[in-house]
N, C-alpha and C. Protein backbone atom coordinates (compact mmCIF):
# COMPACT_ATOMS: atom_id res chain seq x y z
N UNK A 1 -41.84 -27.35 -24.61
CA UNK A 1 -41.72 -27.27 -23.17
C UNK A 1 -40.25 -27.33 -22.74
N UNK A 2 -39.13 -28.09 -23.44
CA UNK A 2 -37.86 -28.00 -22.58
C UNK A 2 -37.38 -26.94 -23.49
N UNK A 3 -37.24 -26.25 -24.41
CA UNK A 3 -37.47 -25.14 -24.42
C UNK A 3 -37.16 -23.92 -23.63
N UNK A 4 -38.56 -23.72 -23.20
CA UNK A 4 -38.80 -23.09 -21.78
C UNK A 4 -37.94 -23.23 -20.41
N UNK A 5 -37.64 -24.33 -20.51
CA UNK A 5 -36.86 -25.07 -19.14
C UNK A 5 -35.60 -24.61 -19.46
N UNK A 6 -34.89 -24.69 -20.58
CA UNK A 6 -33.66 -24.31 -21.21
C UNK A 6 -33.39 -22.63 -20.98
N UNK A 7 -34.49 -22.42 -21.01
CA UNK A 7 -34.35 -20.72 -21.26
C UNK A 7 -34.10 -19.97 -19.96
N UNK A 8 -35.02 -21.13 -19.05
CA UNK A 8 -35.52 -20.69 -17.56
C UNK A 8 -34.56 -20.95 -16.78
N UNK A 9 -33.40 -21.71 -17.01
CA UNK A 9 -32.35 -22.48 -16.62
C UNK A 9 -31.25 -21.44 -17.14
N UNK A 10 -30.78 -20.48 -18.53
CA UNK A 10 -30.08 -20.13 -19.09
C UNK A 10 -30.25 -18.84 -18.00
N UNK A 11 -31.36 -18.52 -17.85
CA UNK A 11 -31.59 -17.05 -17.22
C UNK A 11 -30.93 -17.09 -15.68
N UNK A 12 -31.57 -18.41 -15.38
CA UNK A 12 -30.86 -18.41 -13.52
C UNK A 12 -29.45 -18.33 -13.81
N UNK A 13 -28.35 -19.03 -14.39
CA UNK A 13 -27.29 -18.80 -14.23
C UNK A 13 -27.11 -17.64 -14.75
N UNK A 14 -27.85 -17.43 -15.25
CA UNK A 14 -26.98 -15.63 -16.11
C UNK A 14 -26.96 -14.57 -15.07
N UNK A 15 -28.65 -14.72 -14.07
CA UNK A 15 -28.76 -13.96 -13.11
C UNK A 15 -27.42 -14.52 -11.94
N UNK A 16 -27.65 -15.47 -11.49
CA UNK A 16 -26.04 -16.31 -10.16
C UNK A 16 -24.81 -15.74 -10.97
N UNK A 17 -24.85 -15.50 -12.25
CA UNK A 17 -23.39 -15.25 -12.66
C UNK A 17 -23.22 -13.56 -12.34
N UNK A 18 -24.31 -12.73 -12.33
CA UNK A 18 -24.39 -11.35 -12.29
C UNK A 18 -24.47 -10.80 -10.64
N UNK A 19 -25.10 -11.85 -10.25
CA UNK A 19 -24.94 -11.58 -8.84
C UNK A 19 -23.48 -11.73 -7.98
N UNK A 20 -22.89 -12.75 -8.64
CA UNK A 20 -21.30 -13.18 -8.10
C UNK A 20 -20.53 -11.76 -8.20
N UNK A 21 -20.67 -11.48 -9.73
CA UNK A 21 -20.10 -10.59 -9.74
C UNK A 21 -19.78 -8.96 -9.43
N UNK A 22 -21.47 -9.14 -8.67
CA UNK A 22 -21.88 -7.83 -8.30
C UNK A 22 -21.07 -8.11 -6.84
N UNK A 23 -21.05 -9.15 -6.00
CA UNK A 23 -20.73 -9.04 -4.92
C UNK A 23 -19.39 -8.82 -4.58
N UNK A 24 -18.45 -9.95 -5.68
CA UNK A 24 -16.70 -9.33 -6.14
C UNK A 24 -16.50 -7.83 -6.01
N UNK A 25 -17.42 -7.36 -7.00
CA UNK A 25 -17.25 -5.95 -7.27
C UNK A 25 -17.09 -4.96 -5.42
N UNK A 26 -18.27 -5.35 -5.10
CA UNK A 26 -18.17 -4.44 -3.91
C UNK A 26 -17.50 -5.10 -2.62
N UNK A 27 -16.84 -6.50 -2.91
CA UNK A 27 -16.09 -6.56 -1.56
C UNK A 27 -15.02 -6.02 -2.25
N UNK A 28 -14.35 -5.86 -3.36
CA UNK A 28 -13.36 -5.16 -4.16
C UNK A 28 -13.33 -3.50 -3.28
N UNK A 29 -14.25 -3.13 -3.29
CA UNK A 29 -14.49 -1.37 -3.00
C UNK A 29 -14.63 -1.30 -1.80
N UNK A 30 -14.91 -2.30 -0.68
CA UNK A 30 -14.58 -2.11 0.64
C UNK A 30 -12.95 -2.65 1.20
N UNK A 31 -12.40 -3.34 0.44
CA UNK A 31 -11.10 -3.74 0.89
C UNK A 31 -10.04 -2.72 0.36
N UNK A 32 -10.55 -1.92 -0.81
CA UNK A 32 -10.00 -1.08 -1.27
C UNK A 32 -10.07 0.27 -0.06
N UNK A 33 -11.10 0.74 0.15
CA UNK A 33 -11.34 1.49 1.46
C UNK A 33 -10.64 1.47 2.70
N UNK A 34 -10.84 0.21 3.10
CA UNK A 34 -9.48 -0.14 4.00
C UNK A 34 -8.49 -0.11 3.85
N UNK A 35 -7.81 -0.28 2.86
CA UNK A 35 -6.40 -0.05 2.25
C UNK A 35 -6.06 1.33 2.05
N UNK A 36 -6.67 2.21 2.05
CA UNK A 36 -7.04 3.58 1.92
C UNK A 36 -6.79 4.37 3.55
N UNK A 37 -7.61 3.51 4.20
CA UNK A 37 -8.01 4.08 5.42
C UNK A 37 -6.59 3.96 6.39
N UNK A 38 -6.07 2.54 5.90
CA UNK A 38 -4.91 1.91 6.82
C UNK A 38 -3.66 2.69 6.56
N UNK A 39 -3.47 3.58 4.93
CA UNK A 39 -2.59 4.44 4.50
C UNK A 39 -2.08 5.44 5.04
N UNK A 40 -3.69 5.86 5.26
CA UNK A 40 -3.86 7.18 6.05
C UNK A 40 -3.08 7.06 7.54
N UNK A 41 -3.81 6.64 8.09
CA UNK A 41 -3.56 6.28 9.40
C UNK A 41 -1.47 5.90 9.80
N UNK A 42 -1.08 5.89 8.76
CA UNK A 42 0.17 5.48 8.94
C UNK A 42 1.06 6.73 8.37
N UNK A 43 0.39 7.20 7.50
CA UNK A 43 0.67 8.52 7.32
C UNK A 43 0.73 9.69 8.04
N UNK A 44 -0.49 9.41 9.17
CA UNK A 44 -0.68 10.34 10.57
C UNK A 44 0.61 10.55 11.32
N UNK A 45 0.73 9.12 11.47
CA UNK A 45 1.74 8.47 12.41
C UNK A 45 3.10 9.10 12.05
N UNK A 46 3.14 8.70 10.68
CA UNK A 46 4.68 9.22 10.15
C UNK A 46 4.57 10.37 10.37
N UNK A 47 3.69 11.23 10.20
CA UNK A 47 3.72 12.75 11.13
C UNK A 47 4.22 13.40 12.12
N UNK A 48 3.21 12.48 13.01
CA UNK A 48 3.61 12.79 14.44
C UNK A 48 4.93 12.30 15.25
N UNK A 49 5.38 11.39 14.30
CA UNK A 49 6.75 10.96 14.93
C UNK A 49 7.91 11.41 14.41
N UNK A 50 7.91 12.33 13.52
CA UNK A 50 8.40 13.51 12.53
C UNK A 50 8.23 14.58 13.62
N UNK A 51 7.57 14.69 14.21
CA UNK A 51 7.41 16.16 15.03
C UNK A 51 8.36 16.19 16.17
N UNK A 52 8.40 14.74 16.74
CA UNK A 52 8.89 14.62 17.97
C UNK A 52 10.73 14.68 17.47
């Protein structure tokens, strides 16, 4: 029986450890996006103030 408990216990953290890292992962790929987006946007700028 502890065993079982051991195993059942090994699995939850394995799953909390996979989940952490799933969530790292994709606030990673939305801050990355923004950093992307904020590039752009300054890049516009350097454009249009190039024109004038």
């Amino acid at each position: 029986m502890i065993g079982w408990g051991l195993g059942f216990l090994m699995a939850m953290i394995a799953v909390s450890m996979m989940k952490t890292w799933y969530f790292m992962e994709m606030n990673r790929n939305c801050v990355l996006r923004e950093v992307k987006r904020v590039e752009l946007q300054i890049a516009r700028l350097a454009e249009r103030l190039a024109e004038k």
